[in-house]
Protein backbone atom coordinates (compact mmCIF):
# COMPACT_ATOMS: atom_id res chain seq x y z
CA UNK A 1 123.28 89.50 91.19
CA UNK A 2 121.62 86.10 89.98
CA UNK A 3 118.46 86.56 92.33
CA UNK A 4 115.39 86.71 90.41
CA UNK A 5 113.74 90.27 90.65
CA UNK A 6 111.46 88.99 93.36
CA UNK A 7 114.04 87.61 95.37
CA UNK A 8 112.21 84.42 95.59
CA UNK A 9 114.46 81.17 95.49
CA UNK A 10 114.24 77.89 93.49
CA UNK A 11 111.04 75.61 95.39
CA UNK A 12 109.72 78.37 97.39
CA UNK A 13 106.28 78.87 98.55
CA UNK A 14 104.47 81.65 98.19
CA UNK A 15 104.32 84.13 100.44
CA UNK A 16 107.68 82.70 102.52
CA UNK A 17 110.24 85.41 101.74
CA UNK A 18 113.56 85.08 103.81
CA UNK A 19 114.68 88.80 103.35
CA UNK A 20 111.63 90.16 105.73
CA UNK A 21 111.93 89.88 109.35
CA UNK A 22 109.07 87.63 110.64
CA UNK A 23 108.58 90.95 113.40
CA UNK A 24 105.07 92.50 112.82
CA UNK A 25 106.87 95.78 113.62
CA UNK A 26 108.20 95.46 109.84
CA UNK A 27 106.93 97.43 106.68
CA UNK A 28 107.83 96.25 103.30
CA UNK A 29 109.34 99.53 101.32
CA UNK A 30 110.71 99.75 97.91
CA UNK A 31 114.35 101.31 97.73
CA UNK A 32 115.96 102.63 94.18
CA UNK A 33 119.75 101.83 94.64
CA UNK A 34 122.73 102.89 92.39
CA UNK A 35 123.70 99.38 90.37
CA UNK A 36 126.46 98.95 92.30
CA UNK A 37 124.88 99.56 95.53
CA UNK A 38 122.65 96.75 95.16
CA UNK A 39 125.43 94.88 93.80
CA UNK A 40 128.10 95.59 96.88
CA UNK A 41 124.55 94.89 99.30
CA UNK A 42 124.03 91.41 97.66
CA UNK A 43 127.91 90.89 98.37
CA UNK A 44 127.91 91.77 101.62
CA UNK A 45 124.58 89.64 102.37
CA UNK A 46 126.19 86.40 100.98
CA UNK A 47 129.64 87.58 102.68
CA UNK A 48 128.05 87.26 105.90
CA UNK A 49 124.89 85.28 105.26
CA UNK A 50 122.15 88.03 106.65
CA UNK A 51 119.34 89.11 104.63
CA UNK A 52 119.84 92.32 102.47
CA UNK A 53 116.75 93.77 104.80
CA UNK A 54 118.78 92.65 107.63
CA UNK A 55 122.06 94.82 106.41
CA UNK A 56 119.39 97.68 104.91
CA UNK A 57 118.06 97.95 108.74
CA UNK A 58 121.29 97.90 110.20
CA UNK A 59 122.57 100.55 108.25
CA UNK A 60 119.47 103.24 108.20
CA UNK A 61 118.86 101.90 111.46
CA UNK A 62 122.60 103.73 112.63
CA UNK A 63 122.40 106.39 109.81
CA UNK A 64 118.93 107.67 111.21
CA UNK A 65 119.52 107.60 114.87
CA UNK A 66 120.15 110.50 115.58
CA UNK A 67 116.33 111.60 115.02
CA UNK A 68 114.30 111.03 118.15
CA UNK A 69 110.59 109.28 117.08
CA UNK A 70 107.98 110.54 119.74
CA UNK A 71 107.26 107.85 122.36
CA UNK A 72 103.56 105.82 121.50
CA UNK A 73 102.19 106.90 124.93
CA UNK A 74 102.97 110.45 123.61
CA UNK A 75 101.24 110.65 120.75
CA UNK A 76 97.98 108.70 122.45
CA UNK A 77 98.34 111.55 124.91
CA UNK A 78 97.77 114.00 121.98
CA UNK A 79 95.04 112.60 120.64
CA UNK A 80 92.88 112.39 123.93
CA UNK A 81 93.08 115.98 123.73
């Protein structure tokens, strides 16, 4: 709740951002939460000292698994066609 809107803290360099994965198999997205979702998220990252992308991931991660993403050797296979 006292994080600055770019989540950036006190002395930190541009362009170092703690809440993104350092995984080039990451996308930045922008989420519109309910107040006290983003409230209860910012707990919960504190609580257990993970990043709120970290907890985001985890959660979508489980919520969306049960839809099947084609495999990349698939979809190279369709477009040799």
């Amino acid at each position: 709740m006292g994080q600055k809107a770019t989540g950036k803290q006190h002395g930190e360099k541009p362009g170092q951002n703690h809440d993104s994965p350092a995984s080039p198999a990451t996308v930045k997205v922008t989420l519109h939460l309910a107040v006290e979702t983003a409230q209860r998220l910012g707990v919960e990252s504190a609580m257990r000292r993970v990043s709120q992308s970290a907890i985001a991931d985890e959660v979508l991660a489980a919520y969306l698994s049960r839809w099947q993403l084609p495999d990349l050797t698939d979809s190279n296979q369709l477009q040799a066609s």
